[in-house]
N, C-alpha and C. Protein backbone atom coordinates (compact mmCIF):
# COMPACT_ATOMS: atom_id res chain seq x y z
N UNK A 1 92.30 97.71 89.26
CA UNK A 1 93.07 96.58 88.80
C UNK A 1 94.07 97.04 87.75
N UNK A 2 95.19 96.21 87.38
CA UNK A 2 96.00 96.28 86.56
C UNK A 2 95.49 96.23 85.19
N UNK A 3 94.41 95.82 84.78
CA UNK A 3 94.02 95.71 83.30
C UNK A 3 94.18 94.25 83.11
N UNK A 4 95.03 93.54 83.41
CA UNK A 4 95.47 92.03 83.12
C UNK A 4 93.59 91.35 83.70
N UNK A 5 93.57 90.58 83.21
CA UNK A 5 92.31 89.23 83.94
C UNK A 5 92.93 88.21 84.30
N UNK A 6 94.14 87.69 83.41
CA UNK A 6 94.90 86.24 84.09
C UNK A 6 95.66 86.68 84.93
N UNK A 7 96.34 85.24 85.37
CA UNK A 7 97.14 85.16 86.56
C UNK A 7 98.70 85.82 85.86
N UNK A 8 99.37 85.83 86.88
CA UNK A 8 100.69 86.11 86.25
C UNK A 8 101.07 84.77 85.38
N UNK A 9 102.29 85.19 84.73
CA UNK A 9 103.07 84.09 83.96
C UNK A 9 103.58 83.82 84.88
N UNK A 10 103.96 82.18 84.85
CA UNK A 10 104.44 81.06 85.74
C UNK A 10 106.10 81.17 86.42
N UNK A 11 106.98 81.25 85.41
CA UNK A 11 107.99 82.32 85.92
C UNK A 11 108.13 83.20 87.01
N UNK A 12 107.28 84.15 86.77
CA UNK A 12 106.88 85.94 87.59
C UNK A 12 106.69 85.01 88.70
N UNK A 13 105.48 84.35 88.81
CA UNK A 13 105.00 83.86 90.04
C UNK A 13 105.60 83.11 90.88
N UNK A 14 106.81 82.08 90.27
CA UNK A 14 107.94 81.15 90.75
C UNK A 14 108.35 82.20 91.69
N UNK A 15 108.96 83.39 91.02
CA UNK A 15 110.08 84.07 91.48
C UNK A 15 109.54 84.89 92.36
N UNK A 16 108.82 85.26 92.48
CA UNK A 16 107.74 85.97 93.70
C UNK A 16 107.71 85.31 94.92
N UNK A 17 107.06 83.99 94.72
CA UNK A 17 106.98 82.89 95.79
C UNK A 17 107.74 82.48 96.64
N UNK A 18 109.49 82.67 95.89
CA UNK A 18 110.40 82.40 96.74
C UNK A 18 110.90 83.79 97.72
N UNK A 19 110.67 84.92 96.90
CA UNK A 19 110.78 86.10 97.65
C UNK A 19 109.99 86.32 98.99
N UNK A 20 108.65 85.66 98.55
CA UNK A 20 107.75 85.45 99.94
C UNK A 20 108.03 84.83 100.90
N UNK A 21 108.11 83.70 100.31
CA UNK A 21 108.73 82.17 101.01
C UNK A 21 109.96 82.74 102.11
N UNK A 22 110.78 83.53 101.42
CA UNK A 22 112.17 83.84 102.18
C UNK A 22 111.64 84.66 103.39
N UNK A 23 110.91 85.56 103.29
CA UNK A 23 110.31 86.47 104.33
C UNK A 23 109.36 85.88 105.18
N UNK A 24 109.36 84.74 105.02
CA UNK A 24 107.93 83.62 105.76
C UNK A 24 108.38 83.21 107.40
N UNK A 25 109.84 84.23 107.77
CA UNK A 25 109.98 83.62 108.92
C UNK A 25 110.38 84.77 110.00
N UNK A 26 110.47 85.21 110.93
CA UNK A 26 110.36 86.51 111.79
C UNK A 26 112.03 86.99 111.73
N UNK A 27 112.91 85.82 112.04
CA UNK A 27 114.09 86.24 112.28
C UNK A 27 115.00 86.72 110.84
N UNK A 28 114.20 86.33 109.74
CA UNK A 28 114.89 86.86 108.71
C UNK A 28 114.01 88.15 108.43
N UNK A 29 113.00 88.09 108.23
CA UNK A 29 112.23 89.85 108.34
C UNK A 29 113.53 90.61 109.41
N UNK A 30 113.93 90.14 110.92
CA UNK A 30 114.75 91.04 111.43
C UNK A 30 116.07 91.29 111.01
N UNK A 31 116.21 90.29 110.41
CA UNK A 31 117.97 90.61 109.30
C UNK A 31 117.60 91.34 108.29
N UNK A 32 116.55 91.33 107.38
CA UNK A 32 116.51 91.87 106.41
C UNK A 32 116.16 93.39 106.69
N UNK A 33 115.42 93.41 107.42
CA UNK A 33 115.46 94.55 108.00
C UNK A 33 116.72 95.46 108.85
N UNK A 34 117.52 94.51 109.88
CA UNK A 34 118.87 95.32 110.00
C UNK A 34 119.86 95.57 109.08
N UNK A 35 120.10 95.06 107.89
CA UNK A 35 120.81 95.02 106.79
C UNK A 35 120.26 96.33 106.23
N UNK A 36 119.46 96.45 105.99
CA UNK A 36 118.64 97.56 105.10
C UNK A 36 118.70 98.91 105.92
N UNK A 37 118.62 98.88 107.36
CA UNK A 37 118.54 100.03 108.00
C UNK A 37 120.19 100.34 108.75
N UNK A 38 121.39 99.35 108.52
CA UNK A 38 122.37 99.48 109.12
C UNK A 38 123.19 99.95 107.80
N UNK A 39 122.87 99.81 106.36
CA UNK A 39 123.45 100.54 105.24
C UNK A 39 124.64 100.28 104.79
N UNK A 40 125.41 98.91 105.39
CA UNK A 40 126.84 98.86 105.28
C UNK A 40 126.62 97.01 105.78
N UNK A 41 127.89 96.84 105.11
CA UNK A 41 127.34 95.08 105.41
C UNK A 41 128.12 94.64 106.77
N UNK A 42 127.52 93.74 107.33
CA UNK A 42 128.13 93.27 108.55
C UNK A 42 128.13 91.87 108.47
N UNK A 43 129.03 91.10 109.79
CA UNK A 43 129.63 90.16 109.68
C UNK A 43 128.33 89.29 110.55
N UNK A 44 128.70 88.01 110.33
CA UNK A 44 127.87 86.94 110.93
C UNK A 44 127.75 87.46 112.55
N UNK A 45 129.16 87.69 113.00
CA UNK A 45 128.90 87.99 114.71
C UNK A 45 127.71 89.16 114.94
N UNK A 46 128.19 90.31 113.84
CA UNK A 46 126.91 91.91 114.22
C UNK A 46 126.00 91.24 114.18
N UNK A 47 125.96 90.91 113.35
CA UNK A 47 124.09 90.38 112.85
C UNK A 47 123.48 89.72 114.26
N UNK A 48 124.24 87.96 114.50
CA UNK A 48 123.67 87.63 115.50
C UNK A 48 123.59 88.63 117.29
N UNK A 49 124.63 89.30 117.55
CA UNK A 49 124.43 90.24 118.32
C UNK A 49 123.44 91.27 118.06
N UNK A 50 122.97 91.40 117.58
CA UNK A 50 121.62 92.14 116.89
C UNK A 50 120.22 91.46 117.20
N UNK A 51 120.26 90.46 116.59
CA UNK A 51 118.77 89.65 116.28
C UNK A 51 119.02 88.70 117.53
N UNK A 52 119.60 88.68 118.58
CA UNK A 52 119.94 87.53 119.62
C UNK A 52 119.10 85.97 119.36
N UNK A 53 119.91 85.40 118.26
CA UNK A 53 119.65 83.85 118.22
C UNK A 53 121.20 83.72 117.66
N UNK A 54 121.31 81.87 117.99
CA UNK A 54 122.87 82.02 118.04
C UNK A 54 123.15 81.95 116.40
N UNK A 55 124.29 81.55 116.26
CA UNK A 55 125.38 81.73 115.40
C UNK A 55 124.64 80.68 113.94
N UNK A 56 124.17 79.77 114.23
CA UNK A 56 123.83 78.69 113.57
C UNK A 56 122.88 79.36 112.90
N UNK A 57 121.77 79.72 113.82
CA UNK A 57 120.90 79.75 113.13
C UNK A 57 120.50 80.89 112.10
N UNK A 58 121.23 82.23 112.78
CA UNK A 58 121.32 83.17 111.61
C UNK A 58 122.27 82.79 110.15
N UNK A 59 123.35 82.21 110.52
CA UNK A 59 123.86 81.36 108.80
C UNK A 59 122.66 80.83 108.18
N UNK A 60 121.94 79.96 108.48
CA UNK A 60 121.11 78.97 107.96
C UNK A 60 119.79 79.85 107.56
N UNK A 61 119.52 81.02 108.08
CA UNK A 61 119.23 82.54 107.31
C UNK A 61 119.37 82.97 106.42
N UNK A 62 120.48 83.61 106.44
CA UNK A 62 121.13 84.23 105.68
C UNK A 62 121.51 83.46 104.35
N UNK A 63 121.36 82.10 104.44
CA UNK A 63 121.57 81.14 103.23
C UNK A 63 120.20 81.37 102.46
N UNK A 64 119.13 81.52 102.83
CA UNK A 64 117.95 81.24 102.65
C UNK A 64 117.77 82.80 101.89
N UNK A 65 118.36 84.01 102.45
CA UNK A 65 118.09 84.91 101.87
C UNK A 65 119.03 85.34 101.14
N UNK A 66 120.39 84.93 100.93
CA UNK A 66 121.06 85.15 99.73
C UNK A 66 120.87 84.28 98.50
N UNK A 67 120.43 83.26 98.80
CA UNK A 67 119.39 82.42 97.54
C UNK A 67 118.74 82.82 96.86
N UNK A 68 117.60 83.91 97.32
CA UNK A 68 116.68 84.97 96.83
C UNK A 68 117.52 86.39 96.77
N UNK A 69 118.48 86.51 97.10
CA UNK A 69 119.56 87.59 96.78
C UNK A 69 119.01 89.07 97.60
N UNK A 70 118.26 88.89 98.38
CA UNK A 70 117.80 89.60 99.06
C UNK A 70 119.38 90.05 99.76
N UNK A 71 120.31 89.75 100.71
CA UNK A 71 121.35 89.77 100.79
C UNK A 71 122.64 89.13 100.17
N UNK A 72 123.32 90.07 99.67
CA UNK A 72 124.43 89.99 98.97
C UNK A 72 125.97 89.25 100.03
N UNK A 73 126.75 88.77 99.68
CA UNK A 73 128.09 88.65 100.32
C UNK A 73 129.18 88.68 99.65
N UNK A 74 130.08 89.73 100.93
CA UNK A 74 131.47 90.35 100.24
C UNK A 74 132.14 89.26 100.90
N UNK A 75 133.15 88.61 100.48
CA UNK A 75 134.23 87.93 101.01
C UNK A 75 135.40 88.88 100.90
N UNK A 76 135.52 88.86 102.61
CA UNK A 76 137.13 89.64 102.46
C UNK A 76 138.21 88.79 103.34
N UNK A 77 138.99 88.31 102.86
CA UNK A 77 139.80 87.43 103.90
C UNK A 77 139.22 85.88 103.36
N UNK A 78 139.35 85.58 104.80
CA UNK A 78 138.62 84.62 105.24
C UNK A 78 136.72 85.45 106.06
N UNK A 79 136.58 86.52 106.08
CA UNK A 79 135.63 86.91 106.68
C UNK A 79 134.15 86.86 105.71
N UNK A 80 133.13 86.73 106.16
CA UNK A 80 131.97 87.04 104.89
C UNK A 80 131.27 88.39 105.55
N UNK A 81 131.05 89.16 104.84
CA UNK A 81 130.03 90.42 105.26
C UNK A 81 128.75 90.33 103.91
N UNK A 82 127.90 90.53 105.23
CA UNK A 82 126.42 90.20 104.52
C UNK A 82 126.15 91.85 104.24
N UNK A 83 124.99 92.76 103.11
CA UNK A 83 124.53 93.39 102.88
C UNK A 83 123.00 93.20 102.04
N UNK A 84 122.61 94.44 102.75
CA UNK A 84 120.94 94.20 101.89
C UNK A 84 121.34 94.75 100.08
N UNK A 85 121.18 93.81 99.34
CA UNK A 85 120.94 93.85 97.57
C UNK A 85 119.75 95.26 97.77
N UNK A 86 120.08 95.90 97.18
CA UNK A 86 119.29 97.67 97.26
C UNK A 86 118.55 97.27 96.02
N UNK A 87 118.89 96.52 94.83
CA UNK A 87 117.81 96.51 93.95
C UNK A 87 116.38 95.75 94.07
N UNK A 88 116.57 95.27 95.36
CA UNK A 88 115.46 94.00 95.85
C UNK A 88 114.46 95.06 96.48
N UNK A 89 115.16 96.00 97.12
CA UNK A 89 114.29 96.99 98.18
C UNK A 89 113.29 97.92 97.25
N UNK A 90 114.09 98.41 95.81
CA UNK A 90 112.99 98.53 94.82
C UNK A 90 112.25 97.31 94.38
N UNK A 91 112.67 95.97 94.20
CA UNK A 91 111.61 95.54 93.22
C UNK A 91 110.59 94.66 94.05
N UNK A 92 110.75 94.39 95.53
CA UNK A 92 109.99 93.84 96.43
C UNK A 92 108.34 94.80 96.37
N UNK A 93 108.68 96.16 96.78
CA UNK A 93 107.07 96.47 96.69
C UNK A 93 106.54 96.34 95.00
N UNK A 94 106.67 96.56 94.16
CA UNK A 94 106.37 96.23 93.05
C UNK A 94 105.99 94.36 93.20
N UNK A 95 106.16 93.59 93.55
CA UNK A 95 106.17 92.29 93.15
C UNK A 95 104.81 92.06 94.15
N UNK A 96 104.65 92.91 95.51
CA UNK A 96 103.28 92.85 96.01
C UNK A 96 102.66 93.29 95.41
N UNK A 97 102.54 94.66 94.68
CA UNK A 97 101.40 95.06 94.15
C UNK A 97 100.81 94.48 93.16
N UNK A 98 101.83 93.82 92.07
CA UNK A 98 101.53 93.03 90.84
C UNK A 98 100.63 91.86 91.45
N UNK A 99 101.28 91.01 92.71
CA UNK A 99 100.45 89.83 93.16
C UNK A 99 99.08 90.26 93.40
N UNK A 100 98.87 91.72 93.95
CA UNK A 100 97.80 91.58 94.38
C UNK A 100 96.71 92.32 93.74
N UNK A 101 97.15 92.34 91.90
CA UNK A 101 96.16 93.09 91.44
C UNK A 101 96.72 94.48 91.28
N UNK A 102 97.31 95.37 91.36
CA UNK A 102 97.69 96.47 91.40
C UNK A 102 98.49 96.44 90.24
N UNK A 103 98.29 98.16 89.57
CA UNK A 103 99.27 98.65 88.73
C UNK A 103 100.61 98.73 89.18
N UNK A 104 102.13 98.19 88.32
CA UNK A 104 103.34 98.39 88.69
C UNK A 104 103.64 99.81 89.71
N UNK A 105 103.85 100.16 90.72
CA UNK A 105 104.15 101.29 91.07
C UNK A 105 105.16 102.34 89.73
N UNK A 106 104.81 103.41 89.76
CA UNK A 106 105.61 104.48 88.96
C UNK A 106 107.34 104.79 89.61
N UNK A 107 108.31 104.15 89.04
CA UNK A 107 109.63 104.53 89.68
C UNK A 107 109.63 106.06 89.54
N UNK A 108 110.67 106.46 90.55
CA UNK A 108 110.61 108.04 90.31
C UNK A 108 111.21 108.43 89.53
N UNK A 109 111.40 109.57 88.46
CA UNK A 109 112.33 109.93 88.10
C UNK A 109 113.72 110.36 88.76
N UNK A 110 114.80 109.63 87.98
CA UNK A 110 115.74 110.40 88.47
C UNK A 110 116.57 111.49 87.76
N UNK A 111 117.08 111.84 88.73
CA UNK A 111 117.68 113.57 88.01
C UNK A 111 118.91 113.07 86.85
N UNK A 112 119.36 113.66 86.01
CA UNK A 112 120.30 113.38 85.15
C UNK A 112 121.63 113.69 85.87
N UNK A 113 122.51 112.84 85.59
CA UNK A 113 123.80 112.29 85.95
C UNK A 113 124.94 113.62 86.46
N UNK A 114 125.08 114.19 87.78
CA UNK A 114 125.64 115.33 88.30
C UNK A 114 124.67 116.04 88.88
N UNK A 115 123.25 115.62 89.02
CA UNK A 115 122.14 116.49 89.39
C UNK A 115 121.87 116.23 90.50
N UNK A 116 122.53 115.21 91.44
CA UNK A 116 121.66 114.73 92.23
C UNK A 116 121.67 115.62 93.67
């Protein structure tokens, strides 16, 4: 265990819940997941050509997970390009382990600035 006996603070746990909540449905696990493994943001059309459900329903997605900021959006034009938020991809496993009793995972060190 983490050392803690109580629950999290009410806050932590709000903000957790909705992170869960957002992942509570298959077709956004598959966006969040092509976002994350495609590395570059794409437009409403990639996405739905990807995850094959139509047009509607990946917006009404993607609303749900840029709420939780899980995906970010660039407006260029008139166009929107969606991308996976990279700081979520760190702090998502950390926010399971805390829920479930576990010590914060150890971030890695990183190398100093020109080292990499």
């Amino acid at each position: 265990m983490n050392g803690q006996k109580g629950p999290l603070d009410r806050r932590t746990a709000t903000e957790y819940a909705s992170w869960f909540k957002a992942l509570a449905d298959p077709t956004r696990v598959q966006i969040v997941s092509l976002l994350a493994r495609r590395g570059r943001p794409m437009n409403v059309k990639e996405i739905v050509d990807a995850v094959h459900v139509g047009q509607s329903t990946v917006s009404a997605h993607l609303k749900v997970l840029t709420e939780v900021r899980f995906a970010l959006v660039d407006q260029r034009g008139t166009s929107r390009f969606y991308r996976i938020n990279t700081a979520c991809v760190e702090r998502f496993p950390t926010a399971a382990d805390l829920v479930m009793g576990r010590p914060a995972p150890v971030a890695p060190a990183r190398p100093p600035e020109g080292e990499a």
